[in-house]
N, C-alpha and C. Protein backbone atom coordinates (compact mmCIF):
# COMPACT_ATOMS: atom_id res chain seq x y z
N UNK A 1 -25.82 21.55 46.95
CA UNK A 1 -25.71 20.34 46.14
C UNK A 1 -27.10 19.72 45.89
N UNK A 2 -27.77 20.20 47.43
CA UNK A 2 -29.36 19.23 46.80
C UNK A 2 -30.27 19.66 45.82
N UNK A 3 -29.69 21.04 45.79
CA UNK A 3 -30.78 22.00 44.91
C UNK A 3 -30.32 21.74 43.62
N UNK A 4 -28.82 21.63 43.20
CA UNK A 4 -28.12 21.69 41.61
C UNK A 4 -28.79 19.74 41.87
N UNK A 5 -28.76 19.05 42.32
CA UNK A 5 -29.44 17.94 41.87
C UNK A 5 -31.09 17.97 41.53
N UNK A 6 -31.36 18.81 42.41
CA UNK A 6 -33.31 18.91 42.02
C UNK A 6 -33.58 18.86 40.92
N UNK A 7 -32.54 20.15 40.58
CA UNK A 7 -33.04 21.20 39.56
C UNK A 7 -32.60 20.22 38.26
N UNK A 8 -31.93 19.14 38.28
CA UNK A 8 -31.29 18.23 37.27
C UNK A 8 -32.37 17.40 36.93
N UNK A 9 -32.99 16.67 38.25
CA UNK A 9 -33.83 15.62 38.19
C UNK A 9 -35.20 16.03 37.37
N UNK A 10 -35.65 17.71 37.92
CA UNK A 10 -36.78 18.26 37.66
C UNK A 10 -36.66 18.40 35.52
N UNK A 11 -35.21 19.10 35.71
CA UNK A 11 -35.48 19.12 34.03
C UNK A 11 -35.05 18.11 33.13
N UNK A 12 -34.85 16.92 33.80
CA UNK A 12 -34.69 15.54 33.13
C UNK A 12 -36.13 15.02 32.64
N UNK A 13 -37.22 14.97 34.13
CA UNK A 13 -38.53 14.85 34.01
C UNK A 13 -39.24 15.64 33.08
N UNK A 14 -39.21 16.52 32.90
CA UNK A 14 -39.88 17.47 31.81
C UNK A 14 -39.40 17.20 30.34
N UNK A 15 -38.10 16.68 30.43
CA UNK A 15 -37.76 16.60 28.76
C UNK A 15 -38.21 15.31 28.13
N UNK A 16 -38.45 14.25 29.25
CA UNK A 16 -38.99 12.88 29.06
C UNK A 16 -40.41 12.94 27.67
N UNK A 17 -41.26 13.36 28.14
CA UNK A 17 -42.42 13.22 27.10
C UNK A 17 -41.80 13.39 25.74
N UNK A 18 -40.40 14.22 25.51
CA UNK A 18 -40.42 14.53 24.20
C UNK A 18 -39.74 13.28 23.33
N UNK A 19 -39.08 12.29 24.59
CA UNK A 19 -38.78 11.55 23.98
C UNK A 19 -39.30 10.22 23.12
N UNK A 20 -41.06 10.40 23.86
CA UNK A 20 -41.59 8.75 23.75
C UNK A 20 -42.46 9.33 22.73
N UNK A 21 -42.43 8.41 22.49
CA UNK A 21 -43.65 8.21 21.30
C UNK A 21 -45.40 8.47 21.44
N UNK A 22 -46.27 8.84 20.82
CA UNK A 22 -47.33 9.14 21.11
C UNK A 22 -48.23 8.56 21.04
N UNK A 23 -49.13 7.78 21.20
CA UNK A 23 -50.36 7.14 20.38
C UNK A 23 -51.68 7.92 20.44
N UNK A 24 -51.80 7.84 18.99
CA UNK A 24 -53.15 8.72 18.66
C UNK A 24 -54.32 8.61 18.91
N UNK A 25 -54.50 7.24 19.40
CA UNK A 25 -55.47 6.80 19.74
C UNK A 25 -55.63 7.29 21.86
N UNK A 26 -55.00 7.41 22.48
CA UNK A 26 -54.68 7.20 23.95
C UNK A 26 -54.28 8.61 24.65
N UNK A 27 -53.58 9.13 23.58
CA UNK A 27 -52.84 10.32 23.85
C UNK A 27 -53.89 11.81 24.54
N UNK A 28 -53.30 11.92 25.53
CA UNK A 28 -53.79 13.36 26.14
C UNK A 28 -53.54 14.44 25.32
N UNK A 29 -54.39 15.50 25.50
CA UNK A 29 -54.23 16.99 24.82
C UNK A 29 -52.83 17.59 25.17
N UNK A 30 -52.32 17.10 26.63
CA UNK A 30 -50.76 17.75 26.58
C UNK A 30 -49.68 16.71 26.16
N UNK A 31 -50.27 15.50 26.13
CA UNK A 31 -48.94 14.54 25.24
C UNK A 31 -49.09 15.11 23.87
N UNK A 32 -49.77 15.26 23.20
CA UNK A 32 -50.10 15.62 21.65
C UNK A 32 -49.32 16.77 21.76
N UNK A 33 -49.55 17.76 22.56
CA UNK A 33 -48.85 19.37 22.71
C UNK A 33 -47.44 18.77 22.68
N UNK A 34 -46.83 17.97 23.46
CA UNK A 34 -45.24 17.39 23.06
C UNK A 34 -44.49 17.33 21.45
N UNK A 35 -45.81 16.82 20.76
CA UNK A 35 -45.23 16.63 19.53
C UNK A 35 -44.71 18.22 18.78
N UNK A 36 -43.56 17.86 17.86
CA UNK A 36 -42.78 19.07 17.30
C UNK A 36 -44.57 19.33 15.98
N UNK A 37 -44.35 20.57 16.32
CA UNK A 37 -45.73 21.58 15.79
C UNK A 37 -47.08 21.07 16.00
N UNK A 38 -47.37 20.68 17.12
CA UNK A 38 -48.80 20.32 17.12
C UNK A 38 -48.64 21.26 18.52
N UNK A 39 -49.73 22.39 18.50
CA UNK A 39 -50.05 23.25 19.70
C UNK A 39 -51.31 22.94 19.69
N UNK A 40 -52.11 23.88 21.40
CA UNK A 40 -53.46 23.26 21.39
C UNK A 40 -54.17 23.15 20.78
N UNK A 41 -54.44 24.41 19.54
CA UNK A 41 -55.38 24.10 19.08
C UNK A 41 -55.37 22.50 18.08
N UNK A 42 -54.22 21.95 17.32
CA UNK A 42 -54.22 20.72 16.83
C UNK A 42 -54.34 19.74 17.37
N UNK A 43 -54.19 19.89 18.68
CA UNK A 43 -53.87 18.73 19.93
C UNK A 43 -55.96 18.17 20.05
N UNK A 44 -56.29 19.33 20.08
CA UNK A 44 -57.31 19.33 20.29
C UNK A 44 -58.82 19.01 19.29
N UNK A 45 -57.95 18.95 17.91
CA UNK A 45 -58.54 18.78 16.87
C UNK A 45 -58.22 17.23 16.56
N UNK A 46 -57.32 16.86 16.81
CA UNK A 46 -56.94 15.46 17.04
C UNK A 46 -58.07 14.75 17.92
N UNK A 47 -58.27 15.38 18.84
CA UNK A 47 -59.09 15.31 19.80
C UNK A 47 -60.65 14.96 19.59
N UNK A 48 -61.03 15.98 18.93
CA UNK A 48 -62.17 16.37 18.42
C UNK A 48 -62.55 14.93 17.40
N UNK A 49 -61.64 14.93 16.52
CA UNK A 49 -61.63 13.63 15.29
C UNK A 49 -61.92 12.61 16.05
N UNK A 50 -61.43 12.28 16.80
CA UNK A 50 -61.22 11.25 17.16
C UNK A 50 -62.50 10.40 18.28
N UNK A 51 -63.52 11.95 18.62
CA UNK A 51 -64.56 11.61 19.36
C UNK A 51 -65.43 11.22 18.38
N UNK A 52 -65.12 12.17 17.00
CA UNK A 52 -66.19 12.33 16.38
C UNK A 52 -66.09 10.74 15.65
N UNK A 53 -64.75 10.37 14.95
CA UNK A 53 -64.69 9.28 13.98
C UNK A 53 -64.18 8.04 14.65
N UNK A 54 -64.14 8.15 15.60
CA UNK A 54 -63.59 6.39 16.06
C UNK A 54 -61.82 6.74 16.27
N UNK A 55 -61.57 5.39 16.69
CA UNK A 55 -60.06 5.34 16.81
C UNK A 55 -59.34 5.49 15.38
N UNK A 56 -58.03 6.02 15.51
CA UNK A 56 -57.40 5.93 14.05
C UNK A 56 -56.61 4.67 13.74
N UNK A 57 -57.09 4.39 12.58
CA UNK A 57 -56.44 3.50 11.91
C UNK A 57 -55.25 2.96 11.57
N UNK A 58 -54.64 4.12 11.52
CA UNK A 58 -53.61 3.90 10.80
C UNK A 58 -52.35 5.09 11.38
N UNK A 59 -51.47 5.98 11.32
CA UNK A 59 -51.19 7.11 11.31
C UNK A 59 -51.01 8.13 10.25
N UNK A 60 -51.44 7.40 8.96
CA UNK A 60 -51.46 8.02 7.70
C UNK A 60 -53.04 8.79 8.05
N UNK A 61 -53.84 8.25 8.36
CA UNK A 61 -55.46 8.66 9.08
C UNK A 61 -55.28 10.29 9.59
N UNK A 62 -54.11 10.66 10.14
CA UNK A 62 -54.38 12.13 10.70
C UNK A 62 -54.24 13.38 9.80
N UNK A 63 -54.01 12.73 8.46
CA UNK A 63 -54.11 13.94 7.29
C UNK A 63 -55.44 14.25 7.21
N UNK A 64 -56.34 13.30 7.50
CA UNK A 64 -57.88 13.39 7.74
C UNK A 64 -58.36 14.99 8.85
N UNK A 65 -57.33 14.92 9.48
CA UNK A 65 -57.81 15.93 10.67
C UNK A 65 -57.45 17.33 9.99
N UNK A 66 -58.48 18.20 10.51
CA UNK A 66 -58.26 19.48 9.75
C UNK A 66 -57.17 19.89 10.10
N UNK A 67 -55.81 20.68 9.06
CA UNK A 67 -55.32 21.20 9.86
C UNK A 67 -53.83 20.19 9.78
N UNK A 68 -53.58 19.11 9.27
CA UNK A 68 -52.95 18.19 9.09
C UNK A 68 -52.99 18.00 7.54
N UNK A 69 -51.86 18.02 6.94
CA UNK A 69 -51.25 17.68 5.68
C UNK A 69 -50.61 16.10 5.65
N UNK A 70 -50.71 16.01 4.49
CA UNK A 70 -49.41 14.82 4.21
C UNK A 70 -48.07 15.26 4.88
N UNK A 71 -47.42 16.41 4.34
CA UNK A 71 -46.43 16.82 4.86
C UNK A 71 -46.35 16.69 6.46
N UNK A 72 -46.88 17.04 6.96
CA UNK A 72 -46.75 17.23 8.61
C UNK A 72 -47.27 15.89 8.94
N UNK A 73 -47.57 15.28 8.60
CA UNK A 73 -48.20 13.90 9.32
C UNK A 73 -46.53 13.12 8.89
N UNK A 74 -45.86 13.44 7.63
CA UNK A 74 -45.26 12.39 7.69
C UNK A 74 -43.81 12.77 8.20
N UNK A 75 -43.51 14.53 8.57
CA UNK A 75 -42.88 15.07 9.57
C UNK A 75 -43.23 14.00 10.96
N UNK A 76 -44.30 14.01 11.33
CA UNK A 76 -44.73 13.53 12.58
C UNK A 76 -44.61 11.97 12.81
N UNK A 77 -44.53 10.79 11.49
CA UNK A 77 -44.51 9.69 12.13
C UNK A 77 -43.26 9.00 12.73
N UNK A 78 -42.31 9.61 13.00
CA UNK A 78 -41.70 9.01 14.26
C UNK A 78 -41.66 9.12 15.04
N UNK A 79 -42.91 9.96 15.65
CA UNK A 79 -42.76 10.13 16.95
C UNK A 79 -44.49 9.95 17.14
N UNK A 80 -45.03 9.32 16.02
CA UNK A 80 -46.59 8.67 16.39
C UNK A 80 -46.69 7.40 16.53
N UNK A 81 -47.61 6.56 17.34
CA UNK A 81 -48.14 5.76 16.85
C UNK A 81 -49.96 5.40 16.47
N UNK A 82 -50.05 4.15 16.82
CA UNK A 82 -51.34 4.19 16.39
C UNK A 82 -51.88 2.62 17.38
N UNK A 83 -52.20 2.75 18.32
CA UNK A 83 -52.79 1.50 19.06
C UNK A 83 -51.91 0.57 18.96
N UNK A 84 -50.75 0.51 19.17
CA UNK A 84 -49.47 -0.40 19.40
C UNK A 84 -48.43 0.10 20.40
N UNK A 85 -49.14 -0.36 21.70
CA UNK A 85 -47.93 -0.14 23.03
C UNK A 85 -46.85 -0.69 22.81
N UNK A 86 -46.30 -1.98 22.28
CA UNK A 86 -45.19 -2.30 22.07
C UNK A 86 -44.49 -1.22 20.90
N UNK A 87 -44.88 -0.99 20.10
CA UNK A 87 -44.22 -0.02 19.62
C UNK A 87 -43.95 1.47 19.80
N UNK A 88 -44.84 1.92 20.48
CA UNK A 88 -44.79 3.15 21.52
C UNK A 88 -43.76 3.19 22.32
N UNK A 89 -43.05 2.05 23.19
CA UNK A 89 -42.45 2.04 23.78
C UNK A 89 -41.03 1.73 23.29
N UNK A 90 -40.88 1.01 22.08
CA UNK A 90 -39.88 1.12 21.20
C UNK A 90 -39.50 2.26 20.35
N UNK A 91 -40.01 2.97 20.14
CA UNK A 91 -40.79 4.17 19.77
C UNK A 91 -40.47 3.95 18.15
N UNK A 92 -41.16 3.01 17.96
CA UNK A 92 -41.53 2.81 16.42
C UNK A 92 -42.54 2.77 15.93
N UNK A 93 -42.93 3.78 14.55
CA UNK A 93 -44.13 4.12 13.81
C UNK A 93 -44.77 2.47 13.76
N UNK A 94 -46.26 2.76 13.45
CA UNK A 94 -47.42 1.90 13.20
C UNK A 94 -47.24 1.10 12.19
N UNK A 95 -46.28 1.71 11.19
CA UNK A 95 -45.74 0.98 9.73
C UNK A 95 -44.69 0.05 10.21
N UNK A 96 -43.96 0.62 11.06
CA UNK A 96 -42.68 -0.43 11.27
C UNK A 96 -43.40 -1.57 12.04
N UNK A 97 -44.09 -1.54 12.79
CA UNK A 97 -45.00 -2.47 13.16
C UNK A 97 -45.91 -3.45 12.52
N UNK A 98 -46.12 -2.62 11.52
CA UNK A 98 -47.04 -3.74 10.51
C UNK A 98 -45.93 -4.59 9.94
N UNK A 99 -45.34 -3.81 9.04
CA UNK A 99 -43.85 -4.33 8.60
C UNK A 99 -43.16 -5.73 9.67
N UNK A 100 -43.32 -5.74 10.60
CA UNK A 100 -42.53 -6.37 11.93
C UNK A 100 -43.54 -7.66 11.73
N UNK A 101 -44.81 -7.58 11.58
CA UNK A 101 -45.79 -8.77 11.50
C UNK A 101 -45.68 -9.44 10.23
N UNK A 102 -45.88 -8.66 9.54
CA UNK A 102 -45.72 -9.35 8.14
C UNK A 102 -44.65 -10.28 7.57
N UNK A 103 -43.53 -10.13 8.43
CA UNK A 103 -42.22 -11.10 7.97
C UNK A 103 -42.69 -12.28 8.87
N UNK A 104 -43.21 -13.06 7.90
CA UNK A 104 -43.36 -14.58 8.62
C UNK A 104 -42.14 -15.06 8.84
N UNK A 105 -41.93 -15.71 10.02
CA UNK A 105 -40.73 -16.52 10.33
C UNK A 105 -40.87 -18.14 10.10
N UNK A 106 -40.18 -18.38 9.00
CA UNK A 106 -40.30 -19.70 9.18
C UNK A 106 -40.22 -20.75 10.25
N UNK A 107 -40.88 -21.78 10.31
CA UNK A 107 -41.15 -22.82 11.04
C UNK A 107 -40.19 -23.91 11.01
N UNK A 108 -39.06 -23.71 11.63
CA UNK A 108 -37.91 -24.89 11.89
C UNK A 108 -38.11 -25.98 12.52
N UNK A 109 -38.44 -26.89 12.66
CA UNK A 109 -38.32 -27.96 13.37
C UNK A 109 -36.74 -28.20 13.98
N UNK A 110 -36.67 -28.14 15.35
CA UNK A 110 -35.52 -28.10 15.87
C UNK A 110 -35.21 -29.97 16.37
N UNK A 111 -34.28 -30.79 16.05
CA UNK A 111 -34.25 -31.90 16.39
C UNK A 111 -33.08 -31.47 17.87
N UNK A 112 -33.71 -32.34 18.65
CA UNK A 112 -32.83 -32.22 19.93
C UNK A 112 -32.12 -33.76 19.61
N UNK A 113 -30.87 -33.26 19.68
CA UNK A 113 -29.73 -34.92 19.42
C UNK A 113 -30.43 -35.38 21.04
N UNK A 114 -30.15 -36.43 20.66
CA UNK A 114 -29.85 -37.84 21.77
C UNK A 114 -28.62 -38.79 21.62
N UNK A 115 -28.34 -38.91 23.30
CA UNK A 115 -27.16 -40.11 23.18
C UNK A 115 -27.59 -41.47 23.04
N UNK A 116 -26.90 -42.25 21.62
CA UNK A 116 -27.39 -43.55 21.17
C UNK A 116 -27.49 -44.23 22.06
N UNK A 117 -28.31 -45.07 21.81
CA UNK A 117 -28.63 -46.05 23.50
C UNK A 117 -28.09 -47.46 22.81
N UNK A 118 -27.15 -48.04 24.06
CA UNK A 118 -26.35 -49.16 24.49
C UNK A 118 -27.29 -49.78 24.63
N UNK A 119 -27.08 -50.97 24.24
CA UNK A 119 -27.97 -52.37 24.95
C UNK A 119 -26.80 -52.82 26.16
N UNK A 120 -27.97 -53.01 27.48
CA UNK A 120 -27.47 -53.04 28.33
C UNK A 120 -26.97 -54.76 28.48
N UNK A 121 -26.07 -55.30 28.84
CA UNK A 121 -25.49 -56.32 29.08
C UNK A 121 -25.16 -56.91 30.27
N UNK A 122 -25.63 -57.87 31.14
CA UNK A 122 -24.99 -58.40 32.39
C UNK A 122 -23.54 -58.47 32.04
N UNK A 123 -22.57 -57.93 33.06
CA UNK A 123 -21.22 -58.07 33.06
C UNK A 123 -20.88 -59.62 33.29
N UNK A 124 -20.16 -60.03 32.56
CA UNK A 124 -19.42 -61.15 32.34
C UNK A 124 -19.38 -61.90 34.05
N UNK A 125 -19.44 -62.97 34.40
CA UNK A 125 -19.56 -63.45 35.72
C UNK A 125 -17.96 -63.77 35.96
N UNK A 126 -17.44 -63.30 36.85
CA UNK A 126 -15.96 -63.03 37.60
C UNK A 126 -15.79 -65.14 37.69
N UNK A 127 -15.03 -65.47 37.33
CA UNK A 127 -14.38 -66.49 37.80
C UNK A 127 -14.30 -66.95 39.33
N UNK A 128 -14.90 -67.60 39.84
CA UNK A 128 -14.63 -67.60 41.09
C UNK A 128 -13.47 -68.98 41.85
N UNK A 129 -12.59 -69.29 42.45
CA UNK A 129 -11.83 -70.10 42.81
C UNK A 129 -12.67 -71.20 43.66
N UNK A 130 -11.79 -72.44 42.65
CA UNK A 130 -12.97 -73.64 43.43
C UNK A 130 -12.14 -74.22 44.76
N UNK A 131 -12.70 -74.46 45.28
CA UNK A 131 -12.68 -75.00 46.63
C UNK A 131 -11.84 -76.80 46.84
N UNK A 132 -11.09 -76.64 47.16
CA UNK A 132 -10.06 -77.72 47.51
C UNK A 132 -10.29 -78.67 48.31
């Protein structure tokens, strides 16, 4: 039983990377290898770009890398990002992110009610019985 659990836990762990998202900017040569058709040598050309030109911009930016099309970059952006941990971890593209900023939320002024205020009044003075 401990072994059919290992062996569960072990290939749960291994399938994990394929699920998260990548950032292009952060990403190791074997997180990049995760992505569907990027093997070493692209992993590594990613790599290469990225020493050579600075961080990427954008994720539209990796058609720039040799070896990378429009097509395959835009195969690839759901499972890229681009210097946005919150969205990495949501695992939403760099666009849905920009997109996410750009909707200004309007500014409501929220009124908190209050209970009307009583003017306070001395209670009426009790009658008292006079003395005989």
């Amino acid at each position: 039983m401990k072994k059919m659990l290992l062996v569960l836990v072990t290939a749960f762990a291994f399938s994990i990377p394929a699920w998260a998202v990548v950032d292009l900017n952060t990403a190791t040569q074997s997180q990049l290898e995760t992505l569907d058709g990027v093997g070493p040598k692209k992993a590594q050309a990613i790599i290469e770009y990225r020493k050579k030109n600075g961080a990427f911009k954008s994720v539209s930016d990796l058609d720039k890398v040799p070896g990378f099309g429009a097509k395959t970059v835009d195969n690839l952006k759901k499972d890229i990002t681009v210097g946005n941990p919150k969205a990495a971890a949501a695992g939403k593209t760099d666009k849905m992110a920009k997109e996410a900023k750009s909707v200004a939320k309007p500014a409501i002024p929220v009124a908190i009610p209050t209970k009307p205020t009583v003017p306070a009044t001395k209670p009426a003075a009790m009658p008292t019985k006079a003395k005989q």
